[in-house]
PDB file of N, CA and C in Angstrom:
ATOM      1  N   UNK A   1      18.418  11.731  -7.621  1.00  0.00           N
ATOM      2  CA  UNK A   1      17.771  11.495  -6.353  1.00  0.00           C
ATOM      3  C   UNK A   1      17.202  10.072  -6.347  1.00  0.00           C
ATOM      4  N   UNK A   2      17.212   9.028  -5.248  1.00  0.00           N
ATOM      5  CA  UNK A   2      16.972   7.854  -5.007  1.00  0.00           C
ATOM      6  C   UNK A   2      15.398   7.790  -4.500  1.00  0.00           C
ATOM      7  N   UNK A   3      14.318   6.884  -4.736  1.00  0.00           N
ATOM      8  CA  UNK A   3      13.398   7.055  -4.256  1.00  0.00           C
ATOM      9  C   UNK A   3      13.275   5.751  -3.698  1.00  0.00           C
ATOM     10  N   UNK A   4      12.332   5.277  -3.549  1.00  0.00           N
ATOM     11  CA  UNK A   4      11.536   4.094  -3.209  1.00  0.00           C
ATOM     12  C   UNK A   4      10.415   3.196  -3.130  1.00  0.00           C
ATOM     13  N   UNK A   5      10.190   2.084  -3.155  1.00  0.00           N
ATOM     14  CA  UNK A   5       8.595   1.497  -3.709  1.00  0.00           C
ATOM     15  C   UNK A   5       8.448   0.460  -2.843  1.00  0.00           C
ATOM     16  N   UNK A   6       7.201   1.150  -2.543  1.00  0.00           N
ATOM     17  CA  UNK A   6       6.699   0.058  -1.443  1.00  0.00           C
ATOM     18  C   UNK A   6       5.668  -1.104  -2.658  1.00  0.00           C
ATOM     19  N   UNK A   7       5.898  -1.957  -2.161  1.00  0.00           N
ATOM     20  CA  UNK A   7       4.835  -3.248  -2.888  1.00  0.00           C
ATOM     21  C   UNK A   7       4.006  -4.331  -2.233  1.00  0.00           C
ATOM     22  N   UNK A   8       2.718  -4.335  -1.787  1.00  0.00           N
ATOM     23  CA  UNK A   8       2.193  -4.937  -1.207  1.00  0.00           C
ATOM     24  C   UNK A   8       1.178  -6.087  -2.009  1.00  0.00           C
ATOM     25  N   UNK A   9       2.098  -7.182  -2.001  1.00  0.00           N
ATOM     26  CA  UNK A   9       0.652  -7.653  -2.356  1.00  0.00           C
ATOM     27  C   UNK A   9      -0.234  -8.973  -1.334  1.00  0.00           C
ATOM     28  N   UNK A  10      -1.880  -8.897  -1.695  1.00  0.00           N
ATOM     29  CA  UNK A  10      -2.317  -9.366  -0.842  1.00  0.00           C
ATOM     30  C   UNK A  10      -3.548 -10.204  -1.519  1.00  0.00           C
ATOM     31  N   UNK A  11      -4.483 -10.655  -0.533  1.00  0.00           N
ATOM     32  CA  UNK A  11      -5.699 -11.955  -1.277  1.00  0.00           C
ATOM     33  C   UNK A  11      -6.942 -11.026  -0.340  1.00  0.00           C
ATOM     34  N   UNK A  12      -7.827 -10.478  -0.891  1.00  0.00           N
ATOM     35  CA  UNK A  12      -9.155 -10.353  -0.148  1.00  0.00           C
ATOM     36  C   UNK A  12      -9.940 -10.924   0.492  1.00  0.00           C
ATOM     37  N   UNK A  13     -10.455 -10.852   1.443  1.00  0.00           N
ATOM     38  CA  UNK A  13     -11.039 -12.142   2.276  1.00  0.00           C
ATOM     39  C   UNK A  13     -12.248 -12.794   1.046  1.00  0.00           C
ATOM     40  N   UNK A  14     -12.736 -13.789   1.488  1.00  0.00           N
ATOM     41  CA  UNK A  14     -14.258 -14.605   0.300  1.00  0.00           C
ATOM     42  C   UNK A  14     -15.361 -13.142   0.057  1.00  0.00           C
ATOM     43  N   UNK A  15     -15.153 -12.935  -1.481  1.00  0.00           N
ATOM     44  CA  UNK A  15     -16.768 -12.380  -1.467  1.00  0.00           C
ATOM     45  C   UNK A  15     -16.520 -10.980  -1.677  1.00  0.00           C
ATOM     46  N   UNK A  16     -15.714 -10.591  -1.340  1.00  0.00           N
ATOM     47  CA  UNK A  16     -14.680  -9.416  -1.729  1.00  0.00           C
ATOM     48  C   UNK A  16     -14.076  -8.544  -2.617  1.00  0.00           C
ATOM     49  N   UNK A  17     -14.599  -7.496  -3.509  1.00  0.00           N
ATOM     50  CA  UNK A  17     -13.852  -7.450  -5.012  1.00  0.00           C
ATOM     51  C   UNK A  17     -13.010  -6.035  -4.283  1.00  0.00           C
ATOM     52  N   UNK A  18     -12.139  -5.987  -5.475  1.00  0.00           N
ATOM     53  CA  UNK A  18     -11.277  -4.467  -5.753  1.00  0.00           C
ATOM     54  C   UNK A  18     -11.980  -3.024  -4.884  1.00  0.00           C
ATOM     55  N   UNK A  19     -13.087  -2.772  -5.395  1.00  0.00           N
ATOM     56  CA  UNK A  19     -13.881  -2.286  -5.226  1.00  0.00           C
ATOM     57  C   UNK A  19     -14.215  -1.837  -3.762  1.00  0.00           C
ATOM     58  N   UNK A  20     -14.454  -3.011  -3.239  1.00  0.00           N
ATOM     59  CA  UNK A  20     -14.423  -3.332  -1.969  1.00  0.00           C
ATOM     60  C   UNK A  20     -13.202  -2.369  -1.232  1.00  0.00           C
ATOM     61  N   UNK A  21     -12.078  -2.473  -1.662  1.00  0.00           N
ATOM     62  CA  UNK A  21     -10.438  -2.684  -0.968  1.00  0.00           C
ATOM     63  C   UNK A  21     -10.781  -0.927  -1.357  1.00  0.00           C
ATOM     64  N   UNK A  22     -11.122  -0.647  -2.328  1.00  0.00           N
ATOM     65  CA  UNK A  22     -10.527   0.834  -2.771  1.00  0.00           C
ATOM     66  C   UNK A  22     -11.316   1.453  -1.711  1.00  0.00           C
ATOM     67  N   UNK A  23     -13.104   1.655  -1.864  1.00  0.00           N
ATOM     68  CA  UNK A  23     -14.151   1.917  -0.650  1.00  0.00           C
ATOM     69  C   UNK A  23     -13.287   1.927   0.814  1.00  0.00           C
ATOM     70  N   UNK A  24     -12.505   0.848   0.747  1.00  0.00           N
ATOM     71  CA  UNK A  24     -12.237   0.801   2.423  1.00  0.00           C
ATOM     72  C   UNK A  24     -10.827   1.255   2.683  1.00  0.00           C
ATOM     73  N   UNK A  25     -10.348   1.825   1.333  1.00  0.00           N
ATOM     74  CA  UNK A  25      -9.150   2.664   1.930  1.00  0.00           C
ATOM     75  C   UNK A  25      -9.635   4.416   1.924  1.00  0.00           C
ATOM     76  N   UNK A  26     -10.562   4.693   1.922  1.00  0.00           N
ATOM     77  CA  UNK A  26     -10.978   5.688   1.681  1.00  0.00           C
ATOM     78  C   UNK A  26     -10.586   6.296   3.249  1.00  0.00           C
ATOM     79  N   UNK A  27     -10.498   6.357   4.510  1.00  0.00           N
ATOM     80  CA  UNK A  27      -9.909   6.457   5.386  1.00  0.00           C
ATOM     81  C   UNK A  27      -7.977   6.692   5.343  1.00  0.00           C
ATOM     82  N   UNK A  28      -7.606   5.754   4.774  1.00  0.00           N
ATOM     83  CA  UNK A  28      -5.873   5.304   4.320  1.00  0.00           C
ATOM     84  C   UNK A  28      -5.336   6.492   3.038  1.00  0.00           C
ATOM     85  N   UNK A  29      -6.307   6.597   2.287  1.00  0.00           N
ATOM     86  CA  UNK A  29      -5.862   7.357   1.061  1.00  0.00           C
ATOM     87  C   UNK A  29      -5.489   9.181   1.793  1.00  0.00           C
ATOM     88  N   UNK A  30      -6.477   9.763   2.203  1.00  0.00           N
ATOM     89  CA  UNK A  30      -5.613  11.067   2.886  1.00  0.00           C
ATOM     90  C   UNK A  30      -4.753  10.624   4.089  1.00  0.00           C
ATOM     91  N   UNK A  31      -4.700  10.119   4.816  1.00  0.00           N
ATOM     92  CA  UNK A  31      -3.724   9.843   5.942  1.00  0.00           C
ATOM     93  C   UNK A  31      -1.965   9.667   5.206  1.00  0.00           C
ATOM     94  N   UNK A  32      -2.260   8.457   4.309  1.00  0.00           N
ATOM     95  CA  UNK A  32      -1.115   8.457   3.225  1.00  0.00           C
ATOM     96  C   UNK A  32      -0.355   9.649   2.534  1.00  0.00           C
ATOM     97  N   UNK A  33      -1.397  10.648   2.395  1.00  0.00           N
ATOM     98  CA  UNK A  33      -1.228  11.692   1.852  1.00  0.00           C
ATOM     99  C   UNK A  33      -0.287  12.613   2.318  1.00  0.00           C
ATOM    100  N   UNK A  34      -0.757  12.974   3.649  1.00  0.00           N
ATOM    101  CA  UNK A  34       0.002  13.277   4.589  1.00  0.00           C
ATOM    102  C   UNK A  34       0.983  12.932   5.241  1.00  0.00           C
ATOM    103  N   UNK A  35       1.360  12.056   4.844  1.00  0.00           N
ATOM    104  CA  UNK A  35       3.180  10.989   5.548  1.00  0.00           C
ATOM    105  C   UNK A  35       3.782  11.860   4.685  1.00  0.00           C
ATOM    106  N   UNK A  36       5.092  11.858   5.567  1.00  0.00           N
ATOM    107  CA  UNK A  36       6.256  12.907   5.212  1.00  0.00           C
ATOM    108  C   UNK A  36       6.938  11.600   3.950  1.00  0.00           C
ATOM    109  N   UNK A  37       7.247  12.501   2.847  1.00  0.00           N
ATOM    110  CA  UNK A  37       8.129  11.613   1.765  1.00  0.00           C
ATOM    111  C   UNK A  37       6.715  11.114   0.540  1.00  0.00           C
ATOM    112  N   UNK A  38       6.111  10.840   1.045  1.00  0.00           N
ATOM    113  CA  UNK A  38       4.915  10.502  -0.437  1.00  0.00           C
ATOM    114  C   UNK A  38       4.567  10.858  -1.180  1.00  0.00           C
ATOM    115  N   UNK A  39       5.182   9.937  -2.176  1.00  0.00           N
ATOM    116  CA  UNK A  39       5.127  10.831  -3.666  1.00  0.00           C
ATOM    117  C   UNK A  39       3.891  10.199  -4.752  1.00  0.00           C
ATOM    118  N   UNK A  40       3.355   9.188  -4.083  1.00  0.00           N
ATOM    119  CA  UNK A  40       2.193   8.476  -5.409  1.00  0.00           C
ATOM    120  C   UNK A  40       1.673   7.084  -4.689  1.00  0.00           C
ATOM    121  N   UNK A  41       0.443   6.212  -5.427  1.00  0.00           N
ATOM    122  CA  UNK A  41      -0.068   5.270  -4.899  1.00  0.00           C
ATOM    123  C   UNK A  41      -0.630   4.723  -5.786  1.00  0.00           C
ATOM    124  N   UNK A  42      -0.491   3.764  -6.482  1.00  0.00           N
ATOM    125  CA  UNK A  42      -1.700   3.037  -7.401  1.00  0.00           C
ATOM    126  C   UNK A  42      -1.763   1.541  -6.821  1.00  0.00           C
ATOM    127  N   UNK A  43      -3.314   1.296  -6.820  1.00  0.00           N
ATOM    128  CA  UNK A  43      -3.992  -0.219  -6.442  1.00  0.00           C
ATOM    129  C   UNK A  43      -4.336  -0.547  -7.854  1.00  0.00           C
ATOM    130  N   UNK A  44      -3.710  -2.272  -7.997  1.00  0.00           N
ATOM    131  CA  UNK A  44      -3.869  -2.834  -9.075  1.00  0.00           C
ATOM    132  C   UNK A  44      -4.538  -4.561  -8.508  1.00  0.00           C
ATOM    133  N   UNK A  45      -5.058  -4.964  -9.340  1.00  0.00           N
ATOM    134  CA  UNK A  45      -5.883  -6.387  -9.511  1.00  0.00           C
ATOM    135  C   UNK A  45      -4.858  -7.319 -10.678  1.00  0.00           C
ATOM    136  N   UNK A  46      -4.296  -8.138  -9.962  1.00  0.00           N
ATOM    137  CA  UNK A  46      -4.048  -9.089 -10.936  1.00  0.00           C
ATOM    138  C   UNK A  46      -4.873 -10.195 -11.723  1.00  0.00           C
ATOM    139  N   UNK A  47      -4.334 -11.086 -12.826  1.00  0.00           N
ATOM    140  CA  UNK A  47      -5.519 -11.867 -13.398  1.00  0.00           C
ATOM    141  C   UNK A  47      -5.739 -13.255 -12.066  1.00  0.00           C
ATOM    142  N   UNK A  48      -5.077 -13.456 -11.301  1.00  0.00           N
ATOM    143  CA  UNK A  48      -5.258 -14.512 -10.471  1.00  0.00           C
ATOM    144  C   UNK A  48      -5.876 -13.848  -8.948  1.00  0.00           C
ATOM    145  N   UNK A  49      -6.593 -12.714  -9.206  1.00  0.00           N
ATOM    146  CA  UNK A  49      -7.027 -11.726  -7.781  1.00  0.00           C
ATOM    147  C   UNK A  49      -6.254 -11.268  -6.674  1.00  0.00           C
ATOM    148  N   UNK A  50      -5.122 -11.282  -6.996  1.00  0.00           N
ATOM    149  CA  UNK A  50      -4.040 -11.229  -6.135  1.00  0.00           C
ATOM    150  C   UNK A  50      -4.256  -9.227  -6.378  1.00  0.00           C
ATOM    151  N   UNK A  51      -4.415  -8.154  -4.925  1.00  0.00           N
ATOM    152  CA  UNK A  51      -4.271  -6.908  -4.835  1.00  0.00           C
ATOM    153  C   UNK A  51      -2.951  -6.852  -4.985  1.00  0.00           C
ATOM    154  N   UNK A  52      -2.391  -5.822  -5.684  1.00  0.00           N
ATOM    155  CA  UNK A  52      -1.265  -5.258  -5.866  1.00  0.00           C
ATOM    156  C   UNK A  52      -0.839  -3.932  -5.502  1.00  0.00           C
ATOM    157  N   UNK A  53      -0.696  -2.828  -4.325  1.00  0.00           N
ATOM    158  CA  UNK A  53      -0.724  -2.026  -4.038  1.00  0.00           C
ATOM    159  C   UNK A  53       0.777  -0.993  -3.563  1.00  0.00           C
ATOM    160  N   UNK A  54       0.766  -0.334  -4.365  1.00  0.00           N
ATOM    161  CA  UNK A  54       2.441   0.306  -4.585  1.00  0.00           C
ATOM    162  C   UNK A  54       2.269   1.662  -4.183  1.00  0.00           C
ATOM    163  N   UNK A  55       3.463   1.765  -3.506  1.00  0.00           N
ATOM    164  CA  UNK A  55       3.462   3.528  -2.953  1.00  0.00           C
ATOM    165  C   UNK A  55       4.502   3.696  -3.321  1.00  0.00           C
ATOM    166  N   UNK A  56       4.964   5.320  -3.512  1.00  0.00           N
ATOM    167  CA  UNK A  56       5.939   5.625  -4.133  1.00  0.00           C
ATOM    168  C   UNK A  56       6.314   6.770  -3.021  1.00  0.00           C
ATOM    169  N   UNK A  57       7.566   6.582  -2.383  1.00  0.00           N
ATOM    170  CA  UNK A  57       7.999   7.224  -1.074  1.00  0.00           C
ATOM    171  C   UNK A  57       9.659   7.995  -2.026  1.00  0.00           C
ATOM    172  N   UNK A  58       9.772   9.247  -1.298  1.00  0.00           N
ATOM    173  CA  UNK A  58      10.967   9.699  -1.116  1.00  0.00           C
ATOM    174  C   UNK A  58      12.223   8.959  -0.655  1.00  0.00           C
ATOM    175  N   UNK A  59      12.248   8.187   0.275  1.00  0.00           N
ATOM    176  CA  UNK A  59      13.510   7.391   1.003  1.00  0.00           C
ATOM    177  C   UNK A  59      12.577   6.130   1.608  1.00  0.00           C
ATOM    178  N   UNK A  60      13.343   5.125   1.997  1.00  0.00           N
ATOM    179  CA  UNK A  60      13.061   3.676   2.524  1.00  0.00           C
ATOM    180  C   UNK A  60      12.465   4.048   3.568  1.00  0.00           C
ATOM    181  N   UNK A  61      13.303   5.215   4.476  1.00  0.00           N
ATOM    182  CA  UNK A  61      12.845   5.467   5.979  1.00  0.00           C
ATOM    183  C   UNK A  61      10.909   5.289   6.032  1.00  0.00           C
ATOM    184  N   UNK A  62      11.514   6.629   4.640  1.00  0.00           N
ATOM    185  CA  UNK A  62       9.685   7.283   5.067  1.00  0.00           C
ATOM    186  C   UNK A  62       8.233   6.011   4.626  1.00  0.00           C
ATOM    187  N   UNK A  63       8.726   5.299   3.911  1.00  0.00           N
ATOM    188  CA  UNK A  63       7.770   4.047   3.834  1.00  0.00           C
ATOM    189  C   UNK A  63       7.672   3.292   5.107  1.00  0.00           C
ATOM    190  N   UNK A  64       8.909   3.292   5.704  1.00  0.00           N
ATOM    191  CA  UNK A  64       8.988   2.079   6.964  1.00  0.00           C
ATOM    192  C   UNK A  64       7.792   3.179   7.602  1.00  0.00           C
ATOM    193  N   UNK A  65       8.619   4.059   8.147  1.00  0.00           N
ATOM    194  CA  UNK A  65       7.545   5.246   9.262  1.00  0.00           C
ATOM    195  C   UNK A  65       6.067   5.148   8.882  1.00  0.00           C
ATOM    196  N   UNK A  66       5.606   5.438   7.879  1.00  0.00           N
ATOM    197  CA  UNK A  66       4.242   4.777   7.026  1.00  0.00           C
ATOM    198  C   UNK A  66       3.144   3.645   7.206  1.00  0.00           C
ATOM    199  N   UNK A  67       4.297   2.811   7.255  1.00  0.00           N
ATOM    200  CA  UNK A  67       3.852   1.085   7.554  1.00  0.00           C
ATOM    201  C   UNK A  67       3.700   0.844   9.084  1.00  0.00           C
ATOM    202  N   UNK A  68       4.543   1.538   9.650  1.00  0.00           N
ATOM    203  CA  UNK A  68       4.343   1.498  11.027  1.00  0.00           C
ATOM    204  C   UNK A  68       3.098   2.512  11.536  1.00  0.00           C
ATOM    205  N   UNK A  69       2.686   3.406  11.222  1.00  0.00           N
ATOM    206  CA  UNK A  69       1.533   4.302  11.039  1.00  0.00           C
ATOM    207  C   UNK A  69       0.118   3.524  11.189  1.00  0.00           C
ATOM    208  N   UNK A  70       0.373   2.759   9.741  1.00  0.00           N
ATOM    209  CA  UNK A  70      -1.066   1.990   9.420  1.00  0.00           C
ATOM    210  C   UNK A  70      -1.058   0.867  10.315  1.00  0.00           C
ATOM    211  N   UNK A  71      -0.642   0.972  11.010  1.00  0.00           N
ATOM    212  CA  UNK A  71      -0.787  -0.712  11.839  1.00  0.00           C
ATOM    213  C   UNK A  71      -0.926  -0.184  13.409  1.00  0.00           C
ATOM    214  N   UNK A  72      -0.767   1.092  13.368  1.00  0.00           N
ATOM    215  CA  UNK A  72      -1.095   1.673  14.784  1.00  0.00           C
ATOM    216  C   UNK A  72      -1.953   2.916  14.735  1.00  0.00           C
ATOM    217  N   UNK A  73      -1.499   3.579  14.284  1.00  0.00           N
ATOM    218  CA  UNK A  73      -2.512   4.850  14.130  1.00  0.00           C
ATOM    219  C   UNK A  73      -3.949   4.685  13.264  1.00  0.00           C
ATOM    220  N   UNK A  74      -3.264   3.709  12.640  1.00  0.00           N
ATOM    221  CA  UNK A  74      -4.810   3.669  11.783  1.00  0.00           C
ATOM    222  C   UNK A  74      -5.410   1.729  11.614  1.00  0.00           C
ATOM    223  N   UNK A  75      -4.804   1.513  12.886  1.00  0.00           N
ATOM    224  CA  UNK A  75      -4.996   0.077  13.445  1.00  0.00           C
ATOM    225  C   UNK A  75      -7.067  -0.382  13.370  1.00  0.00           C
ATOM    226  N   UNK A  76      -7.502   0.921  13.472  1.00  0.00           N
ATOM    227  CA  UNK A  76      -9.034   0.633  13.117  1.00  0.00           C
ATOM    228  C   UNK A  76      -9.733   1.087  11.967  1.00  0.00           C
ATOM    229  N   UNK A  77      -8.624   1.076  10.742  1.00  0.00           N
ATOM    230  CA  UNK A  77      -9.614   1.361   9.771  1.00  0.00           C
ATOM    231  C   UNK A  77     -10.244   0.212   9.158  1.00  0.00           C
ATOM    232  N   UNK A  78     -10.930   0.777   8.148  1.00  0.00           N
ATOM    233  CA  UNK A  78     -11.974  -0.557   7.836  1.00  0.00           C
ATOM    234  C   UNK A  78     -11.029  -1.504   7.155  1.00  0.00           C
ATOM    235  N   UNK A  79     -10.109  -0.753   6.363  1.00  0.00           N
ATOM    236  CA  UNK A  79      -9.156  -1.985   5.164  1.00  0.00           C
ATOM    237  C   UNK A  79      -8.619  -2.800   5.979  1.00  0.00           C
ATOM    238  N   UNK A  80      -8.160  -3.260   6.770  1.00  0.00           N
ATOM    239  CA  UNK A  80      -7.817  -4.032   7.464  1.00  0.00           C
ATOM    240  C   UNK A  80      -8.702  -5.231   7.633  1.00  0.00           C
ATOM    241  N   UNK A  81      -9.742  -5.533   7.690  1.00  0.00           N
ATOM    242  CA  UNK A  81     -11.085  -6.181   7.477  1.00  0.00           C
ATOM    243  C   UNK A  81     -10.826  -7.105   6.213  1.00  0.00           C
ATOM    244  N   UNK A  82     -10.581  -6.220   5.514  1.00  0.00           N
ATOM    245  CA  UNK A  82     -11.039  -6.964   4.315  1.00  0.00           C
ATOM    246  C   UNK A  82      -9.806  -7.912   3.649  1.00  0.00           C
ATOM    247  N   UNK A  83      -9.138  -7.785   3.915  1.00  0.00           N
ATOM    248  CA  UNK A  83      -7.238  -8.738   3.743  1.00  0.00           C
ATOM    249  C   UNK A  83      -7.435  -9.799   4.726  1.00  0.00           C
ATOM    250  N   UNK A  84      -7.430 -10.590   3.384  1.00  0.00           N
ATOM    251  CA  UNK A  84      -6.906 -12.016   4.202  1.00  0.00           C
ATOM    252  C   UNK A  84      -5.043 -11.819   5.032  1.00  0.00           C
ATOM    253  N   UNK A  85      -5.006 -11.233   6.107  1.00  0.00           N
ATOM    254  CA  UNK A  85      -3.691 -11.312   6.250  1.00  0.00           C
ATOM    255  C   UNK A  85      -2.561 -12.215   6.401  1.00  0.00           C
ATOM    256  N   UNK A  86      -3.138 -13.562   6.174  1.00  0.00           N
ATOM    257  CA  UNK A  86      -1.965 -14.643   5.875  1.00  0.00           C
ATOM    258  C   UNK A  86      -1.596 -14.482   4.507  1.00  0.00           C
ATOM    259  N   UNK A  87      -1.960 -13.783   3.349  1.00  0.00           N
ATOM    260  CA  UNK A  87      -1.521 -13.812   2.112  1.00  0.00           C
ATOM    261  C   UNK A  87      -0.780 -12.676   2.225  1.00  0.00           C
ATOM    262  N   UNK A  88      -0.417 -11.580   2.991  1.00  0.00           N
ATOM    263  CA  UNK A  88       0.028 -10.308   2.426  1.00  0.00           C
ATOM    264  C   UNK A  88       1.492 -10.685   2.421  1.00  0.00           C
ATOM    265  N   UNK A  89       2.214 -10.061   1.395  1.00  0.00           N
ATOM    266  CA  UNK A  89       3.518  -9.691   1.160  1.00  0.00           C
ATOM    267  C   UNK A  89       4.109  -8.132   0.972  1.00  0.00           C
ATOM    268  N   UNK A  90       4.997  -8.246   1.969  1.00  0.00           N
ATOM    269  CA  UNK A  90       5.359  -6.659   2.273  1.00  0.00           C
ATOM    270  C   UNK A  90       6.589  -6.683   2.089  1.00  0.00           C
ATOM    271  N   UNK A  91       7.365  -5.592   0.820  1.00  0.00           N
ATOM    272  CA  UNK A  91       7.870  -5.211   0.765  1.00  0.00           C
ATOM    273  C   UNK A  91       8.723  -3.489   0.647  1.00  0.00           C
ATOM    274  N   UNK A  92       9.706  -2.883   1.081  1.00  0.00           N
ATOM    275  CA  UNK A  92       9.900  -1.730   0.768  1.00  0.00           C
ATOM    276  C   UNK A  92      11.180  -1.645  -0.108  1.00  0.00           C
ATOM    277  N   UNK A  93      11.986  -0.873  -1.395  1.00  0.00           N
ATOM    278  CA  UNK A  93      13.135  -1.329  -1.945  1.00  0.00           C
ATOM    279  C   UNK A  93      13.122   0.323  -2.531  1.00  0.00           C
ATOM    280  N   UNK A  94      14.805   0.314  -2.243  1.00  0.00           N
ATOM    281  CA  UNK A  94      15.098   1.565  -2.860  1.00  0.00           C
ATOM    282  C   UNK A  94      15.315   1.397  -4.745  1.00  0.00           C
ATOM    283  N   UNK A  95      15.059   2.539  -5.239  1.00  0.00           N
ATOM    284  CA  UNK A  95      15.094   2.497  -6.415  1.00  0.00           C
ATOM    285  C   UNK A  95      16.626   2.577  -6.741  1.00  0.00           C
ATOM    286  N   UNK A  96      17.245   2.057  -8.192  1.00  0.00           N
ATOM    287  CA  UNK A  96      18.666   2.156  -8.542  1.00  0.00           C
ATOM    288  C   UNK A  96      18.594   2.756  -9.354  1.00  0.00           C
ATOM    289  N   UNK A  97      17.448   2.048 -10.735  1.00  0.00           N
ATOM    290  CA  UNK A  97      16.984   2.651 -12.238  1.00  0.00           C
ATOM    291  C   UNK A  97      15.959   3.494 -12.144  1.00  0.00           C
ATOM    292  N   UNK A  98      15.528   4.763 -13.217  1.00  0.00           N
ATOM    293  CA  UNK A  98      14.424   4.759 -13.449  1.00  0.00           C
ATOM    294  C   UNK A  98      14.401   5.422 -14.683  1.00  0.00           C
ATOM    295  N   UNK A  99      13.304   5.065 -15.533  1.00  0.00           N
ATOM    296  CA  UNK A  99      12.890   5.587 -16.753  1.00  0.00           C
ATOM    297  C   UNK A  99      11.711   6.154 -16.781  1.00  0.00           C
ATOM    298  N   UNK A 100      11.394   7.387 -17.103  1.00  0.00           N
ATOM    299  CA  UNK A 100      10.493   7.980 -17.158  1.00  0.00           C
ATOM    300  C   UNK A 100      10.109   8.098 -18.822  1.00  0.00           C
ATOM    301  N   UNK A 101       8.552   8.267 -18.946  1.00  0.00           N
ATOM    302  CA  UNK A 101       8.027   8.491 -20.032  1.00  0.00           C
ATOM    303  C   UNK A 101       8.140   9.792 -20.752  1.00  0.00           C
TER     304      UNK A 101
END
């Protein structure tokens, strides 16, 4: 079975930690939950502060449907605030490999 990974990464506005981003997805985290196809989510901090935020979807579709979600249905949550949105990079990619532990 083929899955897919969404990869977002982004810059927090000034003043801003991790912390911050996780608090303000607290709205995003059950909504996510509930999208048809979602299989997982981890938020990561790189060493240069760059957010790193990966979802793990059933098919490409169900990430696109997702992404389109958060930008309308959930167009007023707080995370949105806090992203510098000239830094974000959005990607969605079907999986080919995978190795499990």
């Amino acid at each position: 079975m083929t899955h897919a990974i969404e990869i977002t990464t982004l810059r927090l506005k000034a003043g801003l930690s991790i912390a911050d981003f996780i608090t303000a997805n607290a709205d995003i985290d059950p909504w996510i939950r509930r999208q048809p196809g979602f299989m997982g989510r981890r938020i990561c901090e790189r060493d240069d502060g760059m957010i790193v935020d990966i979802v793990f979807w059933e098919t490409t579709e169900d990430g696109h449907r997702s992404a389109a979600g958060i930008m309308t249905e959930m167009a007023e949550s707080p995370v949105h605030v806090t992203i510098d949105h000239r830094s974000v990079d959005w990607t969605i990619s079907q999986v080919h490999h995978s190795l499990d532990g």
